[in-house]
N, C-alpha and C. Protein backbone atom coordinates (compact mmCIF):
# COMPACT_ATOMS: atom_id res chain seq x y z
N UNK A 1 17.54 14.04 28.80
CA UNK A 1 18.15 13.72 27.52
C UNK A 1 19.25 14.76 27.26
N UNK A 2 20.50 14.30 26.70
CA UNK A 2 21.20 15.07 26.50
C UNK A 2 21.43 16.35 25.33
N UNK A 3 22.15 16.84 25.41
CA UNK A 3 21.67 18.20 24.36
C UNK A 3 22.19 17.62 22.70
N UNK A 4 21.38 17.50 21.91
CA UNK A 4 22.05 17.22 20.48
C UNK A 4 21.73 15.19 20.36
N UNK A 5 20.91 15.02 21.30
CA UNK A 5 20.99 13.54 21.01
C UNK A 5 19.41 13.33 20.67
N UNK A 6 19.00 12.67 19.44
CA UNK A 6 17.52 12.21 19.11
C UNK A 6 16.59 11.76 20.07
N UNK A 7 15.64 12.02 20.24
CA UNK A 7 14.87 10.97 20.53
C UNK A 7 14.33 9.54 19.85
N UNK A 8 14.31 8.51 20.95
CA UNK A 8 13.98 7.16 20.21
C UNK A 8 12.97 7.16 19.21
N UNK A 9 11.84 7.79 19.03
CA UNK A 9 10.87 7.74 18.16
C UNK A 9 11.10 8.40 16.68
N UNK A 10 12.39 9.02 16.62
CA UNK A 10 12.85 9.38 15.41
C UNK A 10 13.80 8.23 14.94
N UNK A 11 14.07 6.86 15.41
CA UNK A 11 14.62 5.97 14.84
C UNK A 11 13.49 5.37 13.94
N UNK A 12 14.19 4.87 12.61
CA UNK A 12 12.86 3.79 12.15
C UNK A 12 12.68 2.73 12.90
N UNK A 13 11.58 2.13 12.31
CA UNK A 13 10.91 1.06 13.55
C UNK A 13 11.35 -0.52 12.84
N UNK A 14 12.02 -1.04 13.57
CA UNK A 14 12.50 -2.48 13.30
C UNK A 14 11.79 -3.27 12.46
N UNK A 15 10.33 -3.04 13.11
CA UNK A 15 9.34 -4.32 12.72
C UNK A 15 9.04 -3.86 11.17
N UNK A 16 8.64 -2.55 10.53
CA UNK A 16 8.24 -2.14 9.60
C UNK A 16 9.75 -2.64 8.62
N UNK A 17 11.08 -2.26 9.14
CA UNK A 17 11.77 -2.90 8.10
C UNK A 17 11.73 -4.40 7.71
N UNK A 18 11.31 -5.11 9.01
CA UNK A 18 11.12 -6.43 8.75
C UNK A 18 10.36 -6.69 7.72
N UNK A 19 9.23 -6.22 7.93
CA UNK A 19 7.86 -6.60 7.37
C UNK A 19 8.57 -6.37 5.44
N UNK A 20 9.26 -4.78 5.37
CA UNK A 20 9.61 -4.50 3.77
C UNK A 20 10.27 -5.43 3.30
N UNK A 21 11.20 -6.15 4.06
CA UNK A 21 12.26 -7.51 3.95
C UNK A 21 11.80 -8.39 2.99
N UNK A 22 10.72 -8.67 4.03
CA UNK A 22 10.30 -10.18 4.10
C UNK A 22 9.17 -9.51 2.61
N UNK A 23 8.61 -8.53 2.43
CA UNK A 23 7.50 -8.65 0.73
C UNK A 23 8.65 -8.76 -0.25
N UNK A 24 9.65 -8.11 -0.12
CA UNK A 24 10.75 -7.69 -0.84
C UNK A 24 11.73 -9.17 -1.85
N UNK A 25 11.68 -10.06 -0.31
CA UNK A 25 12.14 -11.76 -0.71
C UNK A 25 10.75 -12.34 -1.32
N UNK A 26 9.65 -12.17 -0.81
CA UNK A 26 8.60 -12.81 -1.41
C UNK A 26 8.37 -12.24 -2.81
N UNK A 27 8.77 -11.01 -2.93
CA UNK A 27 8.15 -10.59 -4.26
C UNK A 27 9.32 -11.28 -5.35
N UNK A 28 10.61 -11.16 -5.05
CA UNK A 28 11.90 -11.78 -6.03
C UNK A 28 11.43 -13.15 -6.29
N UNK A 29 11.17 -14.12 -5.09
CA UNK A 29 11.01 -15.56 -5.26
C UNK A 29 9.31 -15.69 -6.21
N UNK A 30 8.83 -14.88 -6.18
CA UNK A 30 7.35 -15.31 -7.49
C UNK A 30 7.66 -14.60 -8.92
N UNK A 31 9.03 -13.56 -8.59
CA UNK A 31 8.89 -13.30 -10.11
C UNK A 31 9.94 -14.37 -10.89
N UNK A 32 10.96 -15.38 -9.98
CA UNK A 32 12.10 -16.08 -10.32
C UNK A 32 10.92 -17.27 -10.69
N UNK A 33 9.71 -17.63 -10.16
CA UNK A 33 8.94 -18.51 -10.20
C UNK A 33 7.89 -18.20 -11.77
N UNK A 34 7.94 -17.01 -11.95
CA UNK A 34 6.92 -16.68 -13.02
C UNK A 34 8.02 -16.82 -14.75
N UNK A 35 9.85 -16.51 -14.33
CA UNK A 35 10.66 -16.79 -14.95
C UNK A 35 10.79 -18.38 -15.34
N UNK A 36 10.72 -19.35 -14.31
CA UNK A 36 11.00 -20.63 -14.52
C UNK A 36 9.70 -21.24 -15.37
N UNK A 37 8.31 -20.76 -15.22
CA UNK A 37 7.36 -21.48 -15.85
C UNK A 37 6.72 -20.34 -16.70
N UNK A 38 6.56 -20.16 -18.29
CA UNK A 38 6.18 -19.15 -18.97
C UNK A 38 4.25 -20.03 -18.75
N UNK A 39 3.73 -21.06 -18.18
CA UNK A 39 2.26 -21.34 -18.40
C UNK A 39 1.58 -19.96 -16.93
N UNK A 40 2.58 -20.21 -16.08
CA UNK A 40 1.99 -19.46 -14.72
C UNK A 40 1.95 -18.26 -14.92
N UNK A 41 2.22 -17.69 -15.22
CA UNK A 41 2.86 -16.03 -15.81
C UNK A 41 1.18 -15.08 -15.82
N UNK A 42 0.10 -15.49 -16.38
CA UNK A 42 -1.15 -15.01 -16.05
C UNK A 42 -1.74 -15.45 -14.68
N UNK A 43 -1.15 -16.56 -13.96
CA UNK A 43 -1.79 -16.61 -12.78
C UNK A 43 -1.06 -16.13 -12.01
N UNK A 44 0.37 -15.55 -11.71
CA UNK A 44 1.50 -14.92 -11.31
C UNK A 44 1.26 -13.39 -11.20
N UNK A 45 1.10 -12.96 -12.46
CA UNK A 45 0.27 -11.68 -12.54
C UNK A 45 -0.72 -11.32 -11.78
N UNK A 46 -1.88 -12.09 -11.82
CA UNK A 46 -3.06 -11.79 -11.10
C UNK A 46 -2.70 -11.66 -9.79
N UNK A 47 -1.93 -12.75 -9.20
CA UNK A 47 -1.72 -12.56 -7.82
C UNK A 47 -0.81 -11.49 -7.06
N UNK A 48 -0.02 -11.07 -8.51
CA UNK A 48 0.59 -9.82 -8.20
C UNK A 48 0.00 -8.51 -7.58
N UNK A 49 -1.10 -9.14 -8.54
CA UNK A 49 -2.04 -7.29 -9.11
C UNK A 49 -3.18 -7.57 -7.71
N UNK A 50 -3.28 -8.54 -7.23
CA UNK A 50 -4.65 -8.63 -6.02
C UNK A 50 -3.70 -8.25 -4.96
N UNK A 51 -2.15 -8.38 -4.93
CA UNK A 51 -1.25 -8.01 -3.48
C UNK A 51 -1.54 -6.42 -3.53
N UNK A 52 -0.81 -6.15 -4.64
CA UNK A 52 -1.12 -4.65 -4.96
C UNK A 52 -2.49 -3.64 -4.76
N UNK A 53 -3.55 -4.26 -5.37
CA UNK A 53 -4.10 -3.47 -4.71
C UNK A 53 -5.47 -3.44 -3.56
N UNK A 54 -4.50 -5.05 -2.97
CA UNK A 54 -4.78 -4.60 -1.64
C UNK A 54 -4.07 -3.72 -0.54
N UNK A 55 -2.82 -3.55 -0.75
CA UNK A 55 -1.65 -2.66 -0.52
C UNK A 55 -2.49 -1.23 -0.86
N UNK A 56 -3.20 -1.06 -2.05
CA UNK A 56 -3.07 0.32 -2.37
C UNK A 56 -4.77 0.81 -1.47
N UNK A 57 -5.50 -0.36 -1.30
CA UNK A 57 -6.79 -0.30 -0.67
C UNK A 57 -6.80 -0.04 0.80
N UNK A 58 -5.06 -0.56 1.43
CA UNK A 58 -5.09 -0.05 2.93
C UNK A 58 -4.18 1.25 2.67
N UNK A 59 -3.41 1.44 2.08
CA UNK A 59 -2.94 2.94 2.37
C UNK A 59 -4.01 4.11 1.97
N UNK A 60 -4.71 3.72 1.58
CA UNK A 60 -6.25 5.27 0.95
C UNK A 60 -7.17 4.47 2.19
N UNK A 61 -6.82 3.33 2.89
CA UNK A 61 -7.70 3.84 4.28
C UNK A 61 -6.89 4.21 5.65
N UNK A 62 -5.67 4.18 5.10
CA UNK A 62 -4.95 4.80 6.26
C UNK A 62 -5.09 6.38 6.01
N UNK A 63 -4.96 6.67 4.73
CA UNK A 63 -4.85 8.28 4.81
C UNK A 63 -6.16 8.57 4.79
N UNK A 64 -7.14 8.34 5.12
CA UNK A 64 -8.42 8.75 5.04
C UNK A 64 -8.72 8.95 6.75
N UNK A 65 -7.59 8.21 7.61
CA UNK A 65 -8.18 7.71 8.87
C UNK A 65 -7.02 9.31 9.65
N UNK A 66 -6.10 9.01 8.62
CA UNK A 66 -4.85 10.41 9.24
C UNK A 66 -5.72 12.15 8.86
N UNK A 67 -6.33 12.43 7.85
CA UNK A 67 -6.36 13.45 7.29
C UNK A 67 -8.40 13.05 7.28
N UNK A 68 -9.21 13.43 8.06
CA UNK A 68 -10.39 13.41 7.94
C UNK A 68 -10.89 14.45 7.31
N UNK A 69 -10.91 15.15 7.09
CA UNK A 69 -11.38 16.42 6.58
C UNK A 69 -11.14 16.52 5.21
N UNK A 70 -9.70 16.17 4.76
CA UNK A 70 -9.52 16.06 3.41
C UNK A 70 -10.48 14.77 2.81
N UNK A 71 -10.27 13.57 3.85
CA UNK A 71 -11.43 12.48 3.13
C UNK A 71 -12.40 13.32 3.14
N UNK A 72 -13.15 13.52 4.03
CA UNK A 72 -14.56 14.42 3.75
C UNK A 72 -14.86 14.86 2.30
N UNK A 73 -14.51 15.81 2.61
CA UNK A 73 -14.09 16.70 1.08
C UNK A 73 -13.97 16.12 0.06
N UNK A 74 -13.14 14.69 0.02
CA UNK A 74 -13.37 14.10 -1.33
C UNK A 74 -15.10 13.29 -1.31
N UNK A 75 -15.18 13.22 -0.09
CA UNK A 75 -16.26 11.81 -0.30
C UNK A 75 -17.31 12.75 -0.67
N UNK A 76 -17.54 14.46 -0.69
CA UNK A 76 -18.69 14.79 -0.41
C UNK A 76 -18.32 15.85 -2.37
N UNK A 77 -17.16 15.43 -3.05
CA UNK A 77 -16.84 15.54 -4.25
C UNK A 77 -17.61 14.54 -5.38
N UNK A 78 -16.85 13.29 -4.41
CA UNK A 78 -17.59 12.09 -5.47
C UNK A 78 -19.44 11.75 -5.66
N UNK A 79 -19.91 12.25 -4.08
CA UNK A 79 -21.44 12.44 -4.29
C UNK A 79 -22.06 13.61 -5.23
N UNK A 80 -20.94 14.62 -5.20
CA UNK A 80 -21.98 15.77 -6.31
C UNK A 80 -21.00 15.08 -7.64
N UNK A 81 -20.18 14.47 -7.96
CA UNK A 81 -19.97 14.09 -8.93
C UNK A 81 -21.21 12.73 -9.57
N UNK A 82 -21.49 12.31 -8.42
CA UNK A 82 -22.39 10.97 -8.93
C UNK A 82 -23.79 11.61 -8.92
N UNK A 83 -24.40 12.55 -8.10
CA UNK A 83 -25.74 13.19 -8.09
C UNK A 83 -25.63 13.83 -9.46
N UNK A 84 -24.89 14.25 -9.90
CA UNK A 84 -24.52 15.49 -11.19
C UNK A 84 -24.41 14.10 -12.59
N UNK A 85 -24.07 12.64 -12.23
CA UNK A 85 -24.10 12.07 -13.95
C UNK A 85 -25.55 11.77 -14.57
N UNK A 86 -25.15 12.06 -15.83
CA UNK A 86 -26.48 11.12 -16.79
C UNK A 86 -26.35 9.77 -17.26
N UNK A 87 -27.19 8.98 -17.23
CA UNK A 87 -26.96 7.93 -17.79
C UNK A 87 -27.26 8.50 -19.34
């Protein structure tokens, strides 16, 4: 490799921009859809809020899978937090 030139793995990765693309058009076309009909707008929502946090349910198991030790640590937080409540 030549002196001053990147390596390929410091480019971003094609497919991941794809993938942001393509939620990015899907997310415009349900809120233009939640604009055109004010009855859908609570079922529009919901389906918003179940994308979301299934989105937010795989990134706290991706970082749990990158950083083990820090999961640890929390998981062994939330047990003396739950051994420690009163009803």
């Amino acid at each position: 490799m030549p002196d001053g030139e990147k390596p390929k793995r410091d480019q971003p990765d094609q497919q991941v921009q794809q993938d942001s693309q393509v939620r990015q058009d899907s997310q415009v076309r349900q809120d233009s859809q939640v604009q055109q009909d004010p009855e859908e707008t609570a079922a529009a929502r919901r389906r918003r809020r179940a994308q979301f946090l299934r989105e937010l349910h795989e990134a706290k198991a991706l970082r749990d899978r990158v950083q083990p030790r820090r999961a640890r640590a929390a998981r062994m937080r939330q047990a003396m937090r739950m051994r420690t409540f009163r009803w």
